[in-house]
Protein backbone atom coordinates (compact mmCIF):
# COMPACT_ATOMS: atom_id res chain seq x y z
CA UNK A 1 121.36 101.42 90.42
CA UNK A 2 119.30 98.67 92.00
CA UNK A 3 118.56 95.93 89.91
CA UNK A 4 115.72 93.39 90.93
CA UNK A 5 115.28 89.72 89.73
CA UNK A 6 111.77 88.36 90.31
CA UNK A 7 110.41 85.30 89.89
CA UNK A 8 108.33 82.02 90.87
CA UNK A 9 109.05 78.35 90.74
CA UNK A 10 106.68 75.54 89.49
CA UNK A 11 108.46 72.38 90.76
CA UNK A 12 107.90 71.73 94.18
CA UNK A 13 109.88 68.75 94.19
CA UNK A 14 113.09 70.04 93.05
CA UNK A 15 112.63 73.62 94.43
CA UNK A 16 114.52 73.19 97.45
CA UNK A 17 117.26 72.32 95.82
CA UNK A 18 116.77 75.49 93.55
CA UNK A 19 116.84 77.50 96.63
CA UNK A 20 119.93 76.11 97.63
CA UNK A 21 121.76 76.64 94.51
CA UNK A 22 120.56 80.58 94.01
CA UNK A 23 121.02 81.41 97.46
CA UNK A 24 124.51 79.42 98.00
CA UNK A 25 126.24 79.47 94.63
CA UNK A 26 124.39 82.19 92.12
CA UNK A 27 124.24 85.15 94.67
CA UNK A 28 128.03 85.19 95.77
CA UNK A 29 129.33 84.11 92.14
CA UNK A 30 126.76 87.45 91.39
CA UNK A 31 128.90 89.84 94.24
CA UNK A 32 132.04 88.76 92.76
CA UNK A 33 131.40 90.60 89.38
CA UNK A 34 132.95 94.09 88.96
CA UNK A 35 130.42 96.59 89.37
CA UNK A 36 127.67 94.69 91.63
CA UNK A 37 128.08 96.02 94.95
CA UNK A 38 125.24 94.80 97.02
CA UNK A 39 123.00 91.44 96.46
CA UNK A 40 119.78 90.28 98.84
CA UNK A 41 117.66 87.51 98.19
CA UNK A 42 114.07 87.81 99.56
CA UNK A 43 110.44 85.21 99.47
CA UNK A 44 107.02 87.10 99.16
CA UNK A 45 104.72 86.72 102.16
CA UNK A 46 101.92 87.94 99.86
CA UNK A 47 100.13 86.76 97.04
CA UNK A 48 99.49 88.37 93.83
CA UNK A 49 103.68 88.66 93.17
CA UNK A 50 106.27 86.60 91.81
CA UNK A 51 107.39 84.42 95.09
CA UNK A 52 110.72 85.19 95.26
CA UNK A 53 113.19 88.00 94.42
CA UNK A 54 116.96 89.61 94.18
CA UNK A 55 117.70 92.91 94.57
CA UNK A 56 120.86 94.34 93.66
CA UNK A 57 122.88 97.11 93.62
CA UNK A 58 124.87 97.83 90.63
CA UNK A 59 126.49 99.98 88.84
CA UNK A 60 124.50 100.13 85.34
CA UNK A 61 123.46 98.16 82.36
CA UNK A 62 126.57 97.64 81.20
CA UNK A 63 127.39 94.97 84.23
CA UNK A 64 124.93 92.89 82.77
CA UNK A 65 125.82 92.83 79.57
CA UNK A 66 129.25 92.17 80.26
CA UNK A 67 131.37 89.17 79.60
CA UNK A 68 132.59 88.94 83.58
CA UNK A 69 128.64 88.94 84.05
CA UNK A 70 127.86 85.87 81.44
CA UNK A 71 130.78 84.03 82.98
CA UNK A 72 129.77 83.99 86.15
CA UNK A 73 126.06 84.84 86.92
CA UNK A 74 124.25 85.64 84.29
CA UNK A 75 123.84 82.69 81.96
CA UNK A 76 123.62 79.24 84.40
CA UNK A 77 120.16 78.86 84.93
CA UNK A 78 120.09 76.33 82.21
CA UNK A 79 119.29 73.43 84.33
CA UNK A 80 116.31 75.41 86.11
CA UNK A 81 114.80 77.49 83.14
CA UNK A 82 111.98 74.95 82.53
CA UNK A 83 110.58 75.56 85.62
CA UNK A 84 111.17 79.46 86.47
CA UNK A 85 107.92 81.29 85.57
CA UNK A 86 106.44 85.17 86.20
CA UNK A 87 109.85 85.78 85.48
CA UNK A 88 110.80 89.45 85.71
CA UNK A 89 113.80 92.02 85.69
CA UNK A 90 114.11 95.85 86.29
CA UNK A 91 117.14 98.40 86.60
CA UNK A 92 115.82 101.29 88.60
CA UNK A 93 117.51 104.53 88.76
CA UNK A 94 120.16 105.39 91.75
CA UNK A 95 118.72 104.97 95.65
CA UNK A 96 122.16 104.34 96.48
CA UNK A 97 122.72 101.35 97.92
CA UNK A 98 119.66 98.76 98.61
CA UNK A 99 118.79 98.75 102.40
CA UNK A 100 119.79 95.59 104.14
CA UNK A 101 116.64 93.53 105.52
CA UNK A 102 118.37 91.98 108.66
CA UNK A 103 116.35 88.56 109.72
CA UNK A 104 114.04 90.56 112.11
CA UNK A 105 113.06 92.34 109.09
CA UNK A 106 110.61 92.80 106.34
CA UNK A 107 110.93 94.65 102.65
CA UNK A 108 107.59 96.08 102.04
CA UNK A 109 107.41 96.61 98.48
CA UNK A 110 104.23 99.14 96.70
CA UNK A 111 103.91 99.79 92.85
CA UNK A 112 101.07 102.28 94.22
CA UNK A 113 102.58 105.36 95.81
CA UNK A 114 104.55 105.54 99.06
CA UNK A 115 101.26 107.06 101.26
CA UNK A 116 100.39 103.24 102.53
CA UNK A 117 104.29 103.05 103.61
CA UNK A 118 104.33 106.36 104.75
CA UNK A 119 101.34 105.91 107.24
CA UNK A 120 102.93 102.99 108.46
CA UNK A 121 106.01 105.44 109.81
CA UNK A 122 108.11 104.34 107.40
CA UNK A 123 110.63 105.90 105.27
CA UNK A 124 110.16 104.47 101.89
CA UNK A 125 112.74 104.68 99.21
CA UNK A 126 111.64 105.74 94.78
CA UNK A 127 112.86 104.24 92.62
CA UNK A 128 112.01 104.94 88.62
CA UNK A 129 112.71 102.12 86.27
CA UNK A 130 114.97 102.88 83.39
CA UNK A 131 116.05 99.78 81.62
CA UNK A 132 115.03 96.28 81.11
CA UNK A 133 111.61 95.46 81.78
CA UNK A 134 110.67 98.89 83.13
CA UNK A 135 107.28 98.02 84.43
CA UNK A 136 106.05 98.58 87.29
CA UNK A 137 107.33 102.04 86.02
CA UNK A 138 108.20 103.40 89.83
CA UNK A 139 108.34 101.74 93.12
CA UNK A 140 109.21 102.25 96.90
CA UNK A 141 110.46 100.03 99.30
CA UNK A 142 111.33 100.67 103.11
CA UNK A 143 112.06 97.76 105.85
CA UNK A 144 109.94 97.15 108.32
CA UNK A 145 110.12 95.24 111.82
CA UNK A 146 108.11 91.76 111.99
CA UNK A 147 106.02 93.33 114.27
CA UNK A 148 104.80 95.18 112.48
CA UNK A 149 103.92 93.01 109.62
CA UNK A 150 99.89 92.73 110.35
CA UNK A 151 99.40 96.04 110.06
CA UNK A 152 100.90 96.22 105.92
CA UNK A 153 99.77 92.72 105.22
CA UNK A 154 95.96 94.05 103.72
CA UNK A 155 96.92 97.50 102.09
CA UNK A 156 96.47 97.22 98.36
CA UNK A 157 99.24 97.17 96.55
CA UNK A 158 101.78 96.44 99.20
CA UNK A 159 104.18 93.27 98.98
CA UNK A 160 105.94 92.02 101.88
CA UNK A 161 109.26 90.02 101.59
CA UNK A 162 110.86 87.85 104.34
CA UNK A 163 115.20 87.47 103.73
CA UNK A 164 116.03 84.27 102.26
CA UNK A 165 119.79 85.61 102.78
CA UNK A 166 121.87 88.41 104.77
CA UNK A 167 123.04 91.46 102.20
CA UNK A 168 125.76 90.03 100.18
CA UNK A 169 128.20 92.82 99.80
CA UNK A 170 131.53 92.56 97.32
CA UNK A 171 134.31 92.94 99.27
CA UNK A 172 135.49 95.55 96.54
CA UNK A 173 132.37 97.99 97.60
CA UNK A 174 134.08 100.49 100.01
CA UNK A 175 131.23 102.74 101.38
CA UNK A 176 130.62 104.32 104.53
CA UNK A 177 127.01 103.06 104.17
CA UNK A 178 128.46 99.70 104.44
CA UNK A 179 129.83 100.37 107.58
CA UNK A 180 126.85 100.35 109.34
């Protein structure tokens, strides 16, 4: 199941340092739970979107309720709570795992229908939300080479993400697809 996090900050002054603690401590203390597989971190190029999001691949609901889960990733935002806003978080249904976005890359992201991805030549990916916040009720997402990033960035309804990491993956996760 792929599990996304979204979310914007309002302290410019200590959001660096936010950065630096999600991308460097939360994400792999988040890959070493049983049952997340994959983990990505991403920052919207668009407006009209929470700036920055996580997507995940997991195994179900029940990893996040979990104590392993409260231990280690899901409960120490404490310090930073005051100042996350448009906060946001969605279980989608199985895709399999989520694509990697390597660093010459973009996630396109539509809440719309897959046709504007679809023109574009891509190959986007459903997904139908089934727990949490389930709204937007279905995306698809597809990568999407840099260069071809002017051509998405003015269709309605279409977010584009740049990687804030590489695809954490737990070294538990065997898969072919990892072996890519």
């Amino acid at each position: 199941m792929i599990y996304t996090v979204e979310c914007s900050f309002a302290d410019p002054s200590s959001e660096a340092e936010w950065n630096d603690f999600y991308s460097l401590e939360k994400l792999p203390a988040l890959i070493s739970v049983a049952g997340f597989h994959t983990s990505q971190r991403f920052k919207a190029l668009s407006s009209g979107c929470p700036v920055y999001l996580a997507i995940h691949t997991i195994d179900g609901l029940d990893v996040l309720t979990g104590e392993e889960y409260r231990q280690k990733g899901g409960g120490n935002f404490a310090r930073w709570q005051l100042n996350i806003t448009d906060w946001h978080r969605n279980l989608y249904d199985d895709i399999g795992l989520a694509p990697a976005v390597r660093a010459d890359e973009l996630l396109a992201l539509c809440a719309s229908g897959p046709e504007p991805l679809v023109q574009m030549g891509l190959t986007p990916l459903a997904m139908q939300a089934v727990a949490l916040e389930k709204f937007p009720a279905r995306r698809w997402l597809a990568r999407l080479p840099w260069r071809h990033a002017q051509f998405v960035e003015n269709l309605e309804g279409v977010h584009l993400y740049t990687p804030m990491t590489d695809q954490l993956t737990n070294v538990r996760t065997v898969s072919p697809e990892l072996e890519q």
